[in-house]
Protein backbone atom coordinates (compact mmCIF):
# COMPACT_ATOMS: atom_id res chain seq x y z
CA UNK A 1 -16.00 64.01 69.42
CA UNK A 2 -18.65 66.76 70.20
CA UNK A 3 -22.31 66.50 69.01
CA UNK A 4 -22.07 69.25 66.41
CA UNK A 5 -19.30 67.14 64.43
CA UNK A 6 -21.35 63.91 65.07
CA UNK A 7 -24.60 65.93 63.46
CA UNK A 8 -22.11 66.65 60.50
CA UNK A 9 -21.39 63.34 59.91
CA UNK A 10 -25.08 62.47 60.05
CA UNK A 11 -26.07 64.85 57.88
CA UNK A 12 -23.15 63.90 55.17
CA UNK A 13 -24.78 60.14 55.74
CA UNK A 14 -28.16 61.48 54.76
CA UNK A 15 -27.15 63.44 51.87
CA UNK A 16 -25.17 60.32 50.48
CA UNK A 17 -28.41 58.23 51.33
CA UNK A 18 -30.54 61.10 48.71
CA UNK A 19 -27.96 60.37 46.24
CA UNK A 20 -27.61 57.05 46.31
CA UNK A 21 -31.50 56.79 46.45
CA UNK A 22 -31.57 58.71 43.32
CA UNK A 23 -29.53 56.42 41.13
CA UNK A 24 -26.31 58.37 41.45
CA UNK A 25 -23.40 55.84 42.36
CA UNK A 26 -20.39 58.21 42.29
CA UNK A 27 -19.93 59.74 45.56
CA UNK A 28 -18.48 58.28 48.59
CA UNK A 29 -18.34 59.22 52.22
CA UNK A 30 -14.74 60.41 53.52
CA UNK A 31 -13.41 57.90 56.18
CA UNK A 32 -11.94 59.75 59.62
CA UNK A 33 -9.41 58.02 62.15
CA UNK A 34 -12.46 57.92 64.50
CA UNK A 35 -13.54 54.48 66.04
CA UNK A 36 -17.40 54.61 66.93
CA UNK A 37 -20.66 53.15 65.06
CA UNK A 38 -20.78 56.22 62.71
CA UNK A 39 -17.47 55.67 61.63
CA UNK A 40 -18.68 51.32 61.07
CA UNK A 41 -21.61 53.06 59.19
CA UNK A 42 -19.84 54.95 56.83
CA UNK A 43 -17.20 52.26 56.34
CA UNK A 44 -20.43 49.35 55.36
CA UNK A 45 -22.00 52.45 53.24
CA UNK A 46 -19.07 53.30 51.18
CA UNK A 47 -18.88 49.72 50.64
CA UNK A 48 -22.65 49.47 50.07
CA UNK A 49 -22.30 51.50 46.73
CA UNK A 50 -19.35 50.49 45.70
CA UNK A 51 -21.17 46.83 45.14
CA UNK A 52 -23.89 48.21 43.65
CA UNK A 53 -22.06 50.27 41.10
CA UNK A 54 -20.14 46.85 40.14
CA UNK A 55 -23.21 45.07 39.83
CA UNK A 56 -24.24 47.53 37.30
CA UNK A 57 -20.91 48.16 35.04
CA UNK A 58 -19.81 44.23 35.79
CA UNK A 59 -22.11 42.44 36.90
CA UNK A 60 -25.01 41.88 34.98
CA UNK A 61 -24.96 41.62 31.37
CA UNK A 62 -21.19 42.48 30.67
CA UNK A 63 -18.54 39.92 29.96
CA UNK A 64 -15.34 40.95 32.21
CA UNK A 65 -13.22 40.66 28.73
CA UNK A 66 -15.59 43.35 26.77
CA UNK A 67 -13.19 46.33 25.95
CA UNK A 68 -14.15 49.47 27.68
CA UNK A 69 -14.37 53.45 26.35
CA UNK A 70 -12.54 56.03 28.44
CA UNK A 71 -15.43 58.88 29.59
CA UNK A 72 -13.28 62.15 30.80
CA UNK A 73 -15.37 63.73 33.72
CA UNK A 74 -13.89 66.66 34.71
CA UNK A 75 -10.83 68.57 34.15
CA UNK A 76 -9.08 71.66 36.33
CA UNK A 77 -6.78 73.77 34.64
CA UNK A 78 -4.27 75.11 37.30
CA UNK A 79 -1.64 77.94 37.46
CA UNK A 80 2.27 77.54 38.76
CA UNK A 81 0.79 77.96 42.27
CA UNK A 82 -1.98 75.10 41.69
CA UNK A 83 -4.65 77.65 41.43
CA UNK A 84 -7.62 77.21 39.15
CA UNK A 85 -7.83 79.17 36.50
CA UNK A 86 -10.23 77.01 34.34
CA UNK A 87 -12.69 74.17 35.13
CA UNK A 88 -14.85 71.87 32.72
CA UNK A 89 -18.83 72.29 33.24
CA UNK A 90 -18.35 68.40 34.25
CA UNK A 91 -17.11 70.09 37.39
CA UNK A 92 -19.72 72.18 38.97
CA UNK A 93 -22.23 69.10 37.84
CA UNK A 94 -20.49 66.55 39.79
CA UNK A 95 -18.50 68.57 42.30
CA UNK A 96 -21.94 71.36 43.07
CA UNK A 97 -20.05 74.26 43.34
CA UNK A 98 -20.82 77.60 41.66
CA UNK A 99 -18.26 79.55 39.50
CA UNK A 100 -17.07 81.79 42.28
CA UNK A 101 -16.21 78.92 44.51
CA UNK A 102 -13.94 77.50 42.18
CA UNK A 103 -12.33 79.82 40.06
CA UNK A 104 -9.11 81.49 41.85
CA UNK A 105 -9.49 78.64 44.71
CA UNK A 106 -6.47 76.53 45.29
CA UNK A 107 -7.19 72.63 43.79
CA UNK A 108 -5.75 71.06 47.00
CA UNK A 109 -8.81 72.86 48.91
CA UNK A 110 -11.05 70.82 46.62
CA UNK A 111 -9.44 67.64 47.88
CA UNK A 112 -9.45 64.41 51.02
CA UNK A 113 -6.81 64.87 53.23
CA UNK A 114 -5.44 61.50 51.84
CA UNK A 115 -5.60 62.91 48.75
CA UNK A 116 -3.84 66.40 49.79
CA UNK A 117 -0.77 63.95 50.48
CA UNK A 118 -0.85 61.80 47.46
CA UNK A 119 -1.37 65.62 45.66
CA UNK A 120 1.72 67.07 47.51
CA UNK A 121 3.95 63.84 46.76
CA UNK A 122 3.29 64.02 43.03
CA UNK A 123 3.83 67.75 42.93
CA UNK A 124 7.63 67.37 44.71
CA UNK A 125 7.67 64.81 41.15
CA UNK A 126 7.79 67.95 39.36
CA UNK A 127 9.35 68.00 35.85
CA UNK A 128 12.73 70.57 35.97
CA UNK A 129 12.42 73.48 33.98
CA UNK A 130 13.10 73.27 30.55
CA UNK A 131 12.31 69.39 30.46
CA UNK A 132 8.90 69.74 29.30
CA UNK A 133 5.60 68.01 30.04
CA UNK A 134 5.91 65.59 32.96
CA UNK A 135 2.77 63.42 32.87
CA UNK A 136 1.63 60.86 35.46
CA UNK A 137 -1.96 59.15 36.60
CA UNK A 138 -3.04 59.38 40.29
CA UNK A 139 -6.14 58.19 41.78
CA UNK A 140 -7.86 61.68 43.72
CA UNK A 141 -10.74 61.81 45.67
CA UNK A 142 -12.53 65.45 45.53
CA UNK A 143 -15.01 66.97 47.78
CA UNK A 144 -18.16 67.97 47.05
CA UNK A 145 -20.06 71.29 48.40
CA UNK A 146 -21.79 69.11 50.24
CA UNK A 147 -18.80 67.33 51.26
CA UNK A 148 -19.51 63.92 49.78
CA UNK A 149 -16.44 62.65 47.74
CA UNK A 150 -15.80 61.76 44.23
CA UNK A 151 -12.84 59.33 43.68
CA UNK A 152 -11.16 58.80 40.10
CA UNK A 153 -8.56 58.27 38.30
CA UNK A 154 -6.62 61.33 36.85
CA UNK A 155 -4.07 62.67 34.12
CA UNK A 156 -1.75 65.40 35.74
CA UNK A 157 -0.19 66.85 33.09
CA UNK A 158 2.94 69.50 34.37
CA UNK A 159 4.26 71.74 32.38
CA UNK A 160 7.88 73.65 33.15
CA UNK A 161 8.63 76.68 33.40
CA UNK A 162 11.12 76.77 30.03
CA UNK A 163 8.32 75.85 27.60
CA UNK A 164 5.70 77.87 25.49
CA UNK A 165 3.06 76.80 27.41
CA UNK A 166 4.32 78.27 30.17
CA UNK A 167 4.03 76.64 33.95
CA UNK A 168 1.28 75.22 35.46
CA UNK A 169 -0.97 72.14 35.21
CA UNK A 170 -3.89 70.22 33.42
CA UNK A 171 -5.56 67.30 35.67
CA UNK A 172 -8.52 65.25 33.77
CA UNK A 173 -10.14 62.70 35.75
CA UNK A 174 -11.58 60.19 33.76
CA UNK A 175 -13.90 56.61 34.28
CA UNK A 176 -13.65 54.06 32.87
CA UNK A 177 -17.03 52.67 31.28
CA UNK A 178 -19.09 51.03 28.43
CA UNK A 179 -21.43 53.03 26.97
CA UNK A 180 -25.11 51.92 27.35
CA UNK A 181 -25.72 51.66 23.50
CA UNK A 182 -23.14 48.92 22.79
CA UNK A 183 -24.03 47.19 25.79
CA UNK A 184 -28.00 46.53 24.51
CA UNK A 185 -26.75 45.81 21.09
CA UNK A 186 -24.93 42.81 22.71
CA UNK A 187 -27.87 41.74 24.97
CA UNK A 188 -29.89 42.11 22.01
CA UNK A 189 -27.87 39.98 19.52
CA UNK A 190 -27.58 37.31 22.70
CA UNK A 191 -30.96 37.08 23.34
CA UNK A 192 -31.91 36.94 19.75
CA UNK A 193 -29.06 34.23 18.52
CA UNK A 194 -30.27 32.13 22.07
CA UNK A 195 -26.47 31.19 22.30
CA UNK A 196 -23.04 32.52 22.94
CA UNK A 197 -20.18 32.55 20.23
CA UNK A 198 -20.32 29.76 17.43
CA UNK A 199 -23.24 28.09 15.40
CA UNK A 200 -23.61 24.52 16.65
CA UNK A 201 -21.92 22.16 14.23
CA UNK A 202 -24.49 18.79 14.24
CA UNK A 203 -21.14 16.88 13.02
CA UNK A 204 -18.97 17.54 15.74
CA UNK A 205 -18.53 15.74 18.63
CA UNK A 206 -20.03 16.43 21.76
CA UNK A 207 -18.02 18.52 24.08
CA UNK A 208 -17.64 17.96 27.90
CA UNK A 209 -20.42 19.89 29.58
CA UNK A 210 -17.85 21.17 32.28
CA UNK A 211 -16.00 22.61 29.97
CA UNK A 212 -18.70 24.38 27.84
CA UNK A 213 -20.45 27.65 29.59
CA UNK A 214 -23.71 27.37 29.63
CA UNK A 215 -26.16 29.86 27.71
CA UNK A 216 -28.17 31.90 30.15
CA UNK A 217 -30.72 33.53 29.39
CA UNK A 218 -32.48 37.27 30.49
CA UNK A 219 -34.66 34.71 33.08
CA UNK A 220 -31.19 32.92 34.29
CA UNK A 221 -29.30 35.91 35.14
CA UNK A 222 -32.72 37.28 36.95
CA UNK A 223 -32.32 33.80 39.22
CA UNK A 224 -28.90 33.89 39.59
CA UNK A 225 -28.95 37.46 40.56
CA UNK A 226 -31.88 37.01 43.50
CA UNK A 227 -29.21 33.94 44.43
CA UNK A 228 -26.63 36.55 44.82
CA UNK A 229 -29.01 38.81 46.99
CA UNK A 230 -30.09 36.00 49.06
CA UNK A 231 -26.58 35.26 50.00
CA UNK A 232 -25.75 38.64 50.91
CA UNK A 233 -28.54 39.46 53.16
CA UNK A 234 -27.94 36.18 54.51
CA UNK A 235 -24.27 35.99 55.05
CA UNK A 236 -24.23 35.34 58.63
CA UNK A 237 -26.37 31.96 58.49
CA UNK A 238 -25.99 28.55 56.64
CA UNK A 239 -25.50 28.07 53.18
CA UNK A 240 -27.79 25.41 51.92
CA UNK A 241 -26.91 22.84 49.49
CA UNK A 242 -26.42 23.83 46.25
CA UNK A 243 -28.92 22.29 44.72
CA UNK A 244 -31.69 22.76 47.36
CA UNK A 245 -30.59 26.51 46.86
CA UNK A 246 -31.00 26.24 43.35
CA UNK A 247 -34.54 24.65 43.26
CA UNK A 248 -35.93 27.24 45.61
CA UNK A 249 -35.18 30.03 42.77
CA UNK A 250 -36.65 28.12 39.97
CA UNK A 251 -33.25 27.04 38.36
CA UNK A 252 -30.86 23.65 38.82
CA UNK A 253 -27.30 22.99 40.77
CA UNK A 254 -25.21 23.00 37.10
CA UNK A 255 -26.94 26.78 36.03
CA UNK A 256 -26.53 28.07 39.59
CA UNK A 257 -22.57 26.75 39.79
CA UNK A 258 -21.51 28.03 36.28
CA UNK A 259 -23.75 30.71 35.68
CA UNK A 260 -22.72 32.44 39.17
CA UNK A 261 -19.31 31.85 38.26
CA UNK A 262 -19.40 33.53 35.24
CA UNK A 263 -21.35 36.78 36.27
CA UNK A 264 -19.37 37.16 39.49
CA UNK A 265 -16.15 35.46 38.56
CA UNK A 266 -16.67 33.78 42.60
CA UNK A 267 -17.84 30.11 43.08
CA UNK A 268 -20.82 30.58 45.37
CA UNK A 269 -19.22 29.57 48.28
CA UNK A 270 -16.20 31.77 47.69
CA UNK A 271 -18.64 34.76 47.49
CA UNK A 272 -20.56 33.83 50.95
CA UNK A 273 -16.70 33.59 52.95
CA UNK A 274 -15.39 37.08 50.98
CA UNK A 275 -18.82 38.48 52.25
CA UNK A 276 -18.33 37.21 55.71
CA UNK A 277 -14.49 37.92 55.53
CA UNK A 278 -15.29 41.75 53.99
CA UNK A 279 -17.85 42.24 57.16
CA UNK A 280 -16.02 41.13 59.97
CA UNK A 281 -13.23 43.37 58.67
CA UNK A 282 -14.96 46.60 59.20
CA UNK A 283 -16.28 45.17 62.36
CA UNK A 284 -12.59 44.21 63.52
CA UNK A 285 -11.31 47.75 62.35
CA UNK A 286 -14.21 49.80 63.65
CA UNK A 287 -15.73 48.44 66.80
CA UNK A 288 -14.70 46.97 69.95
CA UNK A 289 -16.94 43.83 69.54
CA UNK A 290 -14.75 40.59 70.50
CA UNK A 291 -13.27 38.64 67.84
CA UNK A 292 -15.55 35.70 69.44
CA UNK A 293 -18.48 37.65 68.69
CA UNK A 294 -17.13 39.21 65.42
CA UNK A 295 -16.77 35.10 64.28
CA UNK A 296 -20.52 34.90 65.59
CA UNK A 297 -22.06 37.34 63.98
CA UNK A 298 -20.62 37.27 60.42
CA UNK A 299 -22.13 33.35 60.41
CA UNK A 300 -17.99 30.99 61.16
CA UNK A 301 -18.57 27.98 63.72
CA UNK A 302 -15.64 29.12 65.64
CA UNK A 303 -13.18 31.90 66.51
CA UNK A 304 -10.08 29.60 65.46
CA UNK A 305 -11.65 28.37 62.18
CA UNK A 306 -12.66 32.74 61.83
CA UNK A 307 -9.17 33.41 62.35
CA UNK A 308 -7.47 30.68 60.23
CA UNK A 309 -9.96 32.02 56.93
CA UNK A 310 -9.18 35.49 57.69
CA UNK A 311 -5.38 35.03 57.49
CA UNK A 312 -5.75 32.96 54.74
CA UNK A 313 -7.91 35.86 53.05
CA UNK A 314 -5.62 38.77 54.32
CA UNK A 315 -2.30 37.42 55.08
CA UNK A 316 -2.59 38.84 59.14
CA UNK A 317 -5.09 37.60 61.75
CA UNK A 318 -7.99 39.54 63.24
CA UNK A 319 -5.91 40.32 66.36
CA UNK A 320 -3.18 41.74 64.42
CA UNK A 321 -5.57 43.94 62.58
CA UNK A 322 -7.07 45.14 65.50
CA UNK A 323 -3.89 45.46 67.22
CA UNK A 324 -2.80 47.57 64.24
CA UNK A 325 -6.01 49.75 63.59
């Protein structure tokens, strides 16, 4: 690859980086079949903000059971020939472009080339004339002018040619997400009641304590949650016992154990080996580092016992991934 496409790639890096800096978790970087450290970058960025957007929809103070609200984004409007005709104001706020550079452009130019097949399979789907309105959900990933991408899901609506509508096309992406207001009324009636679900009966027996969730409070979820960082930005080393771990944040082993399992849905140890696992993928994929080395760094005692886990994990070995990438 020449310089001038490496400086592109930088400078896509660095605009993600302003982005990201600035609060704004929706873009993502488009992956090329190029195997070099920029390519390892934007793989570990991508998934970077990907975490960080689940820690703030999932991870913090929402219950994965809550019911969600359906947010539509953006939505194209697109003639027989899948050119736009008319474009949502979501659009040039998430996608940059002005009004000329959309209207009368053809959608595909707006998308990934992974997404220009997935567009181009679903098109040959195409309802017959005369059948109607053929309707089917597709995730797409759209550029941005600055050539940052935007995946979601999306409604493609197609309309034949025999109806009153005419021919053409409606896509609406849409998110899914809780809005802000019903999740503070729920932190606010938790933190106010000091307890989850049911007014403590004083005549009822007393309930196993492995089977009860414990309450945790705004303080809890601030331990639990440096636990969580710890681990991550020390995946590669020893784990220390749980409840040495636990003391050193100001909490106990039983809060630590049940409270991270029910903000991250992972045991503690399960998150530190799908951390290491998730790492050594990208560097398996992406590098040329041995698999020796790739066990090393991402903190397993061997190469065998890294192997073994990752097959377990993935179903194939490390070699066979590399083989196959």
């Amino acid at each position: 690859m020449n310089d001038d496409s490496n400086k592109d790639r930088i400078k896509r890096i660095r605009t993600m980086l302003v982005e990201f800096g600035s609060g704004n978790f929706s873009y993502r970087l488009e992956r090329t079949d190029f195997k070099d450290e920029i390519e390892a970058l934007t793989a570990l960025f991508n998934m970077t903000v990907e975490e960080v957007k689940s820690s703030f929809l999932h991870e913090v103070y929402v219950n994965q059971n809550e019911t969600y609200n359906h947010l539509v984004l953006l939505f194209f409007i697109l003639d027989k020939n899948d050119t736009v005709l008319a474009f949502s104001p979501g659009v040039q706020q998430l996608l940059l472009f002005d009004t000329d550079e959309l209207q009368s452009k053809a959608f595909h130019s707006f998308l990934t080339e992974k997404s220009k097949r997935a567009w181009n399979r679903l098109k040959s789907r195409r309802a017959p004339t005369g059948t109607g309105i053929h309707e089917e959900y597709i995730e797409l990933s759209l550029k941005t002018k600055h050539d940052l991408t935007l995946t979601t899901n999306c409604l493609v609506s197609q309309t034949a040619g025999g109806t009153d509508l005419g021919e053409g096309t409606l896509v609406a992406c849409v998110e899914m997400v809780k809005s802000s207001e019903e999740r503070e009324l729920e932190l606010q009636k938790t933190v106010r009641s000091g307890k989850r679900g049911e007014k403590k009966d004083t005549n009822a027996r007393p309930t196993d304590p492995k089977k009860k969730k414990p309450y945790l409070s705004a303080a809890d979820i601030t331990k639990i949650r440096k636990i969580h960082d710890h681990i991550l930005d020390n995946s590669d080393g020893p784990l220390l016992p749980l409840r040495e771990l636990a003391h050193s944040f100001g909490t106990n082993e039983y809060k630590l154990k049940q409270g991270f399992k029910q903000l991250y849905n992972q045991t503690v140890f399960g998150f530190l080996i799908s951390e290491r696992l998730r790492k050594a993928s990208v560097l398996v994929q992406h590098t040329q580092i041995s698999i020796k080395e790739v066990a090393h760094i991402t903190g397993f005692k061997s190469a065998p016992h890294f192997s073994r886990v990752f097959k377990e994990k993935y179903g194939y070995t490390p070699r066979e991934l590399r083989n196959h990438s």
